[in-house]
N, C-alpha and C. Protein backbone atom coordinates (compact mmCIF):
# COMPACT_ATOMS: atom_id res chain seq x y z
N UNK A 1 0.83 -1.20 0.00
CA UNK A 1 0.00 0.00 0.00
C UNK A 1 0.86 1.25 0.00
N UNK A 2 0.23 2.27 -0.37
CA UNK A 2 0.86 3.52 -0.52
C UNK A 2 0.06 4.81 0.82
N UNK A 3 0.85 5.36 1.50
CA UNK A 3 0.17 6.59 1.71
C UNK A 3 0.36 7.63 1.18
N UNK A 4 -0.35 8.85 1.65
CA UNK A 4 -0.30 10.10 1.09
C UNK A 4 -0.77 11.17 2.36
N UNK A 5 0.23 12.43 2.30
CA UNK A 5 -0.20 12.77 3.41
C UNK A 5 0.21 14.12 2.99
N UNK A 6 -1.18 15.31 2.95
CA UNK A 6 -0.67 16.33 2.13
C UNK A 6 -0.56 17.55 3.68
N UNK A 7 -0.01 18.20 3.09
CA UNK A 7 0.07 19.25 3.86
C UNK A 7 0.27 20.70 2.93
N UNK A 8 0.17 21.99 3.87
CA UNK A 8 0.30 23.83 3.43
C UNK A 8 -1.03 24.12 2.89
N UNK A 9 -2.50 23.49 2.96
CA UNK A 9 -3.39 24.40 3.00
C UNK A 9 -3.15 25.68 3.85
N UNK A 10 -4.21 26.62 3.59
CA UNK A 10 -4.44 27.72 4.53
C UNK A 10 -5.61 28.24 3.88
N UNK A 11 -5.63 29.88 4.29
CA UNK A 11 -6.21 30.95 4.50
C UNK A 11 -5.54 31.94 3.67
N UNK A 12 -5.74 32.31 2.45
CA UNK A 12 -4.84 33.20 2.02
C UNK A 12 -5.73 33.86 1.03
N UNK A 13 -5.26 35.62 1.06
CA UNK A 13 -5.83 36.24 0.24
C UNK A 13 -5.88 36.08 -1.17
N UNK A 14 -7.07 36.80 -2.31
CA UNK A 14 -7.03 36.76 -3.65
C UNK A 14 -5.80 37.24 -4.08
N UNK A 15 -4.63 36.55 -5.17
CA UNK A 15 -3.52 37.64 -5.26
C UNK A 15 -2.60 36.63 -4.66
N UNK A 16 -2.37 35.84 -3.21
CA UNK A 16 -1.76 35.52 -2.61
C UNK A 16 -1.30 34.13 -2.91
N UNK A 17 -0.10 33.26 -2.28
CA UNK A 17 0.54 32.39 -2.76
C UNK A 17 0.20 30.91 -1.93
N UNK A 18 0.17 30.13 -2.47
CA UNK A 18 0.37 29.19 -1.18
C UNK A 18 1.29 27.52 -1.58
N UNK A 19 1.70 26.48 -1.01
CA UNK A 19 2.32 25.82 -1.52
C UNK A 19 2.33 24.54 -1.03
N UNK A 20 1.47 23.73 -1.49
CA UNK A 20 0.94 22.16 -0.96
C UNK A 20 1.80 21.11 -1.39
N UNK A 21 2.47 20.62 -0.24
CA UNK A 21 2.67 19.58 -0.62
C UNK A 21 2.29 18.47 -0.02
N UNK A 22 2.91 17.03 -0.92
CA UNK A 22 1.95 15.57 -0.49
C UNK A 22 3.56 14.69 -0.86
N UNK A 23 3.06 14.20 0.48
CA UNK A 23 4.55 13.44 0.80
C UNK A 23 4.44 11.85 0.60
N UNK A 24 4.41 10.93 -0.15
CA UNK A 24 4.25 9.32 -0.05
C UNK A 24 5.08 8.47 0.74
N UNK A 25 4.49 7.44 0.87
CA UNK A 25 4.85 6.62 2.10
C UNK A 25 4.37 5.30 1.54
N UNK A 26 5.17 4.32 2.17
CA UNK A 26 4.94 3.30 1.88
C UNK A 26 5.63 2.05 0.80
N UNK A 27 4.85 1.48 -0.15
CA UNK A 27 5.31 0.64 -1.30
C UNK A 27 5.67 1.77 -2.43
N UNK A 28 6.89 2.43 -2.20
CA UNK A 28 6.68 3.50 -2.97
C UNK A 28 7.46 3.74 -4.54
N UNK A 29 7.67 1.70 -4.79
CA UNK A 29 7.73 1.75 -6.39
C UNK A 29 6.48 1.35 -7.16
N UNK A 30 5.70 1.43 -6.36
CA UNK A 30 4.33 1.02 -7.14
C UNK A 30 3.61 2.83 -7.61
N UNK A 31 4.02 3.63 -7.43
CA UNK A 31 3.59 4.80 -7.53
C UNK A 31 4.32 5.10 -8.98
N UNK A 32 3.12 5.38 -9.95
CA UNK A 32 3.56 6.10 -11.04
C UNK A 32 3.15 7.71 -11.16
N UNK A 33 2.44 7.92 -12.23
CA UNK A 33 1.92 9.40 -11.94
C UNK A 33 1.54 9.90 -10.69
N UNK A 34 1.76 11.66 -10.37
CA UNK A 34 0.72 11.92 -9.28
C UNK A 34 -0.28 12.88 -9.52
N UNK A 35 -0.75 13.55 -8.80
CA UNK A 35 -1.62 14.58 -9.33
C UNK A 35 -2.03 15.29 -8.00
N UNK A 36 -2.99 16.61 -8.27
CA UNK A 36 -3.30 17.38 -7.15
C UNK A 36 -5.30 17.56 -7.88
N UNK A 37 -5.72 16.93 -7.28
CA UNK A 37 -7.73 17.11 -6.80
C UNK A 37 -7.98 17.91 -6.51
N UNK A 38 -9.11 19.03 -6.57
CA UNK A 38 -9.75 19.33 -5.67
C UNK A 38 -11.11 19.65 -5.67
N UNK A 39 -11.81 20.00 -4.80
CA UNK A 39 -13.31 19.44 -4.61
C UNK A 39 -14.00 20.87 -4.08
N UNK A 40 -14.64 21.89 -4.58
CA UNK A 40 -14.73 23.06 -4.40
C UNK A 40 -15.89 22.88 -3.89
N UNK A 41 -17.47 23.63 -3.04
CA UNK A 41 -18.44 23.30 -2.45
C UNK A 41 -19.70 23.31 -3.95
N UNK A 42 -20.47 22.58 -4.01
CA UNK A 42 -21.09 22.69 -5.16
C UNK A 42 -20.98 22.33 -6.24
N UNK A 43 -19.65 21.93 -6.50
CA UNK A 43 -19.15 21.17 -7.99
C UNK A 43 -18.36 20.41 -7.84
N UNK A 44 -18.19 19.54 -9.15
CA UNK A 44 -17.47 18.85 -8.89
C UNK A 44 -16.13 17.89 -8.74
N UNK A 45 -15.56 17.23 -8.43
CA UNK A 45 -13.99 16.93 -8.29
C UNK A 45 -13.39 17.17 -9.72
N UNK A 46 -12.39 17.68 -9.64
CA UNK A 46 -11.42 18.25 -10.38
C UNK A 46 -10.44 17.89 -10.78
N UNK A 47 -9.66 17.88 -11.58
CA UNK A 47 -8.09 17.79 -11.85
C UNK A 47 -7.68 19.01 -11.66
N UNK A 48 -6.17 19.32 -11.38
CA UNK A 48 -6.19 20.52 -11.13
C UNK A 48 -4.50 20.30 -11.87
N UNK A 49 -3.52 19.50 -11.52
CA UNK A 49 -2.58 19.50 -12.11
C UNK A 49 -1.94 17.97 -11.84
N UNK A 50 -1.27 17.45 -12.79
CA UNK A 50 -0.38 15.97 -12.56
C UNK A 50 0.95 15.70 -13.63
N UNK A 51 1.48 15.67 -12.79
CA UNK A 51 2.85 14.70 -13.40
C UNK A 51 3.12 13.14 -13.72
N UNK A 52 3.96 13.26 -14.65
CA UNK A 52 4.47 12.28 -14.41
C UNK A 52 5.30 11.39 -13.76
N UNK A 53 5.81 9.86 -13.97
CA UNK A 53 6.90 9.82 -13.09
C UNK A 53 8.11 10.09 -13.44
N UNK A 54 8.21 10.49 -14.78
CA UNK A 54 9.25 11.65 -15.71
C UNK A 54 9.61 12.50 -15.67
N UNK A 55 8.52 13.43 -14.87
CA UNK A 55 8.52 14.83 -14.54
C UNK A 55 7.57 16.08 -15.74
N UNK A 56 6.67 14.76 -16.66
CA UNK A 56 6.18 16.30 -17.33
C UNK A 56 4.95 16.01 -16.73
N UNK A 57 4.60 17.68 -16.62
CA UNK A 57 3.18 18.14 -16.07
C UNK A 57 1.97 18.18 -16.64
N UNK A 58 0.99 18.64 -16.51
CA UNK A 58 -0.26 19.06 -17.08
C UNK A 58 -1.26 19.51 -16.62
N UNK A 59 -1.89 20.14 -16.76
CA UNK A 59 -2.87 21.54 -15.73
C UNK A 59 -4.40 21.48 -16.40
N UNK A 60 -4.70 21.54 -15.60
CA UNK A 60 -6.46 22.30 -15.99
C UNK A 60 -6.39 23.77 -16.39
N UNK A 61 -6.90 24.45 -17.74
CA UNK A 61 -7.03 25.63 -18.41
C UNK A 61 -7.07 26.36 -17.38
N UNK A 62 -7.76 26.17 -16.05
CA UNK A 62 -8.41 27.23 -14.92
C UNK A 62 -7.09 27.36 -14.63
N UNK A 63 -5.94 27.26 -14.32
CA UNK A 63 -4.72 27.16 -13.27
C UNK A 63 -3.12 27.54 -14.14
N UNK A 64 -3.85 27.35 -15.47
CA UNK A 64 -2.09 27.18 -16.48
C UNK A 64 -1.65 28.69 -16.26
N UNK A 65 -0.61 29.01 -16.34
CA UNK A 65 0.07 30.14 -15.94
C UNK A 65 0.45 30.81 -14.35
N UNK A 66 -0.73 29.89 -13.54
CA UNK A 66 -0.64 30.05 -12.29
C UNK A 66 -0.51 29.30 -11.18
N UNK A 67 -0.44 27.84 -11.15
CA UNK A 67 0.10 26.35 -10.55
C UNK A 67 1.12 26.08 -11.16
N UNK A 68 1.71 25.78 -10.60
CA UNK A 68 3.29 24.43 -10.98
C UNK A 68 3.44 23.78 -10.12
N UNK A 69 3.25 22.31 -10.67
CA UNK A 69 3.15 21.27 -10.09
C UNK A 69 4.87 20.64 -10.35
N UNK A 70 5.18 19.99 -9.47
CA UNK A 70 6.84 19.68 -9.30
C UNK A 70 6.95 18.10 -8.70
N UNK A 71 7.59 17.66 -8.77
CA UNK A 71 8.06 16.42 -8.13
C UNK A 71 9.21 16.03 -7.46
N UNK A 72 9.53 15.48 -6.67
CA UNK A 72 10.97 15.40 -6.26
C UNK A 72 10.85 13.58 -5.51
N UNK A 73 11.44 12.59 -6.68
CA UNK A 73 11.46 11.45 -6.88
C UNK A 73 12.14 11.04 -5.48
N UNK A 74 13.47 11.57 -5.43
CA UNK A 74 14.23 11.05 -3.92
C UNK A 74 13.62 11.23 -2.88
N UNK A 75 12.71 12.44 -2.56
CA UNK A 75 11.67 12.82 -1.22
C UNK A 75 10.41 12.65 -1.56
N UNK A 76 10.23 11.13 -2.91
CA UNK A 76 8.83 10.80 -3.00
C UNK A 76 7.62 11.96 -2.54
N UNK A 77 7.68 13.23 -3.10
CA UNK A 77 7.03 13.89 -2.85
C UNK A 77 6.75 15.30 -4.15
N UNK A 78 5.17 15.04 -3.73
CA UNK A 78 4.87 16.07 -4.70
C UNK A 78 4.32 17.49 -4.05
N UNK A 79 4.72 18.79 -5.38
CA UNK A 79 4.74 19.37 -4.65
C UNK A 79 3.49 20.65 -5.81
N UNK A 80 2.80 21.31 -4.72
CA UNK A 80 1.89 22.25 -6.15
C UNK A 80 2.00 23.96 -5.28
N UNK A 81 2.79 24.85 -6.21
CA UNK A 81 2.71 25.81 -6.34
C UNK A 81 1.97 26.74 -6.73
N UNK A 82 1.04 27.38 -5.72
CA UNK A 82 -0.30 28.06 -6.62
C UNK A 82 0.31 29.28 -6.05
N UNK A 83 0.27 30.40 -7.34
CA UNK A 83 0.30 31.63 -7.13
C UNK A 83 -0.71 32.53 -7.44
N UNK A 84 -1.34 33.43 -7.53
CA UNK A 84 -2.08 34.99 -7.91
C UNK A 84 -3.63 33.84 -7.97
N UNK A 85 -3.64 33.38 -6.47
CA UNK A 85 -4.95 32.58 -6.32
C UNK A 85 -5.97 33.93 -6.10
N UNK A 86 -7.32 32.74 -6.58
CA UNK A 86 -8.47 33.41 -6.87
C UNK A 86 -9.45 32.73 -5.76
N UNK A 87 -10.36 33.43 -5.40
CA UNK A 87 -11.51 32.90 -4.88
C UNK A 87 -12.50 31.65 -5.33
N UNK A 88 -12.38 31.43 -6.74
CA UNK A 88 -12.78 29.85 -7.20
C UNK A 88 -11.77 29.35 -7.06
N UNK A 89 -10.58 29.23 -6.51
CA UNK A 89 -9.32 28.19 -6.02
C UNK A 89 -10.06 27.52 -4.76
N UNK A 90 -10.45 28.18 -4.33
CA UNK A 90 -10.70 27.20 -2.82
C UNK A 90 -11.67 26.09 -2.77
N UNK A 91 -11.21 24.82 -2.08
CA UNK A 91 -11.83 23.65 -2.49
C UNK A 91 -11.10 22.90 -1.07
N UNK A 92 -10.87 22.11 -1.29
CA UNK A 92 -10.34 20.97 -0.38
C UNK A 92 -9.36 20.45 -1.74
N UNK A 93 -8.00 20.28 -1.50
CA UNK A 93 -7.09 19.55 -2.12
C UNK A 93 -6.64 18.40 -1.91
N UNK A 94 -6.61 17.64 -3.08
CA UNK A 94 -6.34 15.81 -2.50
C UNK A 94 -5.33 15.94 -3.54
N UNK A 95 -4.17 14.90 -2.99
CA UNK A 95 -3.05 14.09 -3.76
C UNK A 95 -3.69 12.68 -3.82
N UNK A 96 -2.93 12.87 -5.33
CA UNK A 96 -3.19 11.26 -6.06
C UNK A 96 -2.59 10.86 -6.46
N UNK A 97 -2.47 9.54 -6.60
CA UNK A 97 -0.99 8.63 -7.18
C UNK A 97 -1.97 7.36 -8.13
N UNK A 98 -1.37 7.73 -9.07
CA UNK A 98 -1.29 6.45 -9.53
C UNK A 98 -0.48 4.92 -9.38
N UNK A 99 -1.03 3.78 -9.31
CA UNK A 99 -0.49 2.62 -9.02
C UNK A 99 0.06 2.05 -10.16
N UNK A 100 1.49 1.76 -10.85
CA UNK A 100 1.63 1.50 -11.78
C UNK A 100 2.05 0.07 -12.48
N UNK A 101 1.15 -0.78 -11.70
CA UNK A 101 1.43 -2.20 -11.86
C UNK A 101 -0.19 -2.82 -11.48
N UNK A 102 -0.83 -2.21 -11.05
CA UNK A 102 -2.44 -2.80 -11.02
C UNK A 102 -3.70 -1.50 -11.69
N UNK A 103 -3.82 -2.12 -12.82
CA UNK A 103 -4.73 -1.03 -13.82
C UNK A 103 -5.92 -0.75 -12.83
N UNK A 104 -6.42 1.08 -12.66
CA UNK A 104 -6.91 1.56 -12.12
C UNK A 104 -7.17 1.66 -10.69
N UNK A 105 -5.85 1.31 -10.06
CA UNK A 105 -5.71 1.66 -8.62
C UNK A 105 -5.35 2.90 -8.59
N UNK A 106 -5.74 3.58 -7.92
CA UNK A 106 -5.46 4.80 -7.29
C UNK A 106 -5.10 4.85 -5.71
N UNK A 107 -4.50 5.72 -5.53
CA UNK A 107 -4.19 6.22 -3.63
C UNK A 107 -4.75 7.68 -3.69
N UNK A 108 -5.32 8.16 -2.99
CA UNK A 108 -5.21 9.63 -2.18
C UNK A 108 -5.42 9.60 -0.71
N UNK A 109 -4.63 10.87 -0.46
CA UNK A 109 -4.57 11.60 0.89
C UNK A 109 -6.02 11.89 0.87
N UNK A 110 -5.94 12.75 2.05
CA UNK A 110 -7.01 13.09 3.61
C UNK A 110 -7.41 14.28 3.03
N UNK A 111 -6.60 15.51 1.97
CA UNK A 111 -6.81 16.34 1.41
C UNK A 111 -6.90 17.13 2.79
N UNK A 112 -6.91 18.94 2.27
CA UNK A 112 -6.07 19.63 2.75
C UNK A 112 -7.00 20.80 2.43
N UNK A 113 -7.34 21.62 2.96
CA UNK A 113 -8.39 23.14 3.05
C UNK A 113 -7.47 23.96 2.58
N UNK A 114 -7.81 24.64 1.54
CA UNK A 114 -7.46 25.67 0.67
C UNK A 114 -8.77 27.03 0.66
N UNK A 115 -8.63 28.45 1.41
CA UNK A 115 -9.66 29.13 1.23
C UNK A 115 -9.09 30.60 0.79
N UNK A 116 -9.29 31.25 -0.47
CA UNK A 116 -9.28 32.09 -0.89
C UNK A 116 -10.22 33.52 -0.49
N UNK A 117 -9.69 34.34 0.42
CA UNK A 117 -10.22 35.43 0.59
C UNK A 117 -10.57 36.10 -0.43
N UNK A 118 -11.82 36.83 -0.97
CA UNK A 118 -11.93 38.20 -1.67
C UNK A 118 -11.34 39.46 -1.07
């Protein structure tokens, strides 16, 4: 099994920065891609950004120019850089991993409160 255990939600103004990361644990060559979820009140779950286990990225239109999503293979950990956040940013954020030896396993974390002041 894999864990996931994200951390750096907050409270941060429109404009303002914040920087989540999700640390894995566990069987941690079974982890291929990861990704960053999130689940805003009213709509529904999201992609928001994911890598590979290569290192290339990919974003949801809402976020390109303003997330960067990063990886760092030796500290099995991913990492998402949101800058000049907006008030539809805030959601609850989950890390996800893909399992890369049993088709359509997934792992996620406990996810992590993200709230954008106006």
């Amino acid at each position: 099994q894999v864990q996931l255990v994200e951390s750096g939600g907050g409270l941060v103004q429109a404009g303002g920065s914040l920087r989540l990361s999700c640390a894995a644990s566990g069987v941690i060559f079974r982890i291929n891609a990861m990704g960053w979820y999130r689940q805003a009140p009213g709509k529904q779950h999201e992609l928001v950004a994911a890598i590979t286990r290569g290192g290339s990225p990919n974003y949801a239109d809402s976020v390109k120019g303003r997330f960067t999503i990063s990886r760092d293979n030796a500290k099995n950990t991913v990492y998402l850089q949101m800058n000049s956040l907006k008030p539809e940013d805030t959601g609850v954020y989950y890390c996800n991993a893909d399992d890369r030896l049993t088709a359509r396993l997934e792992y996620w974390g406990q996810g992590t409160q993200v709230t954008v002041s106006s």
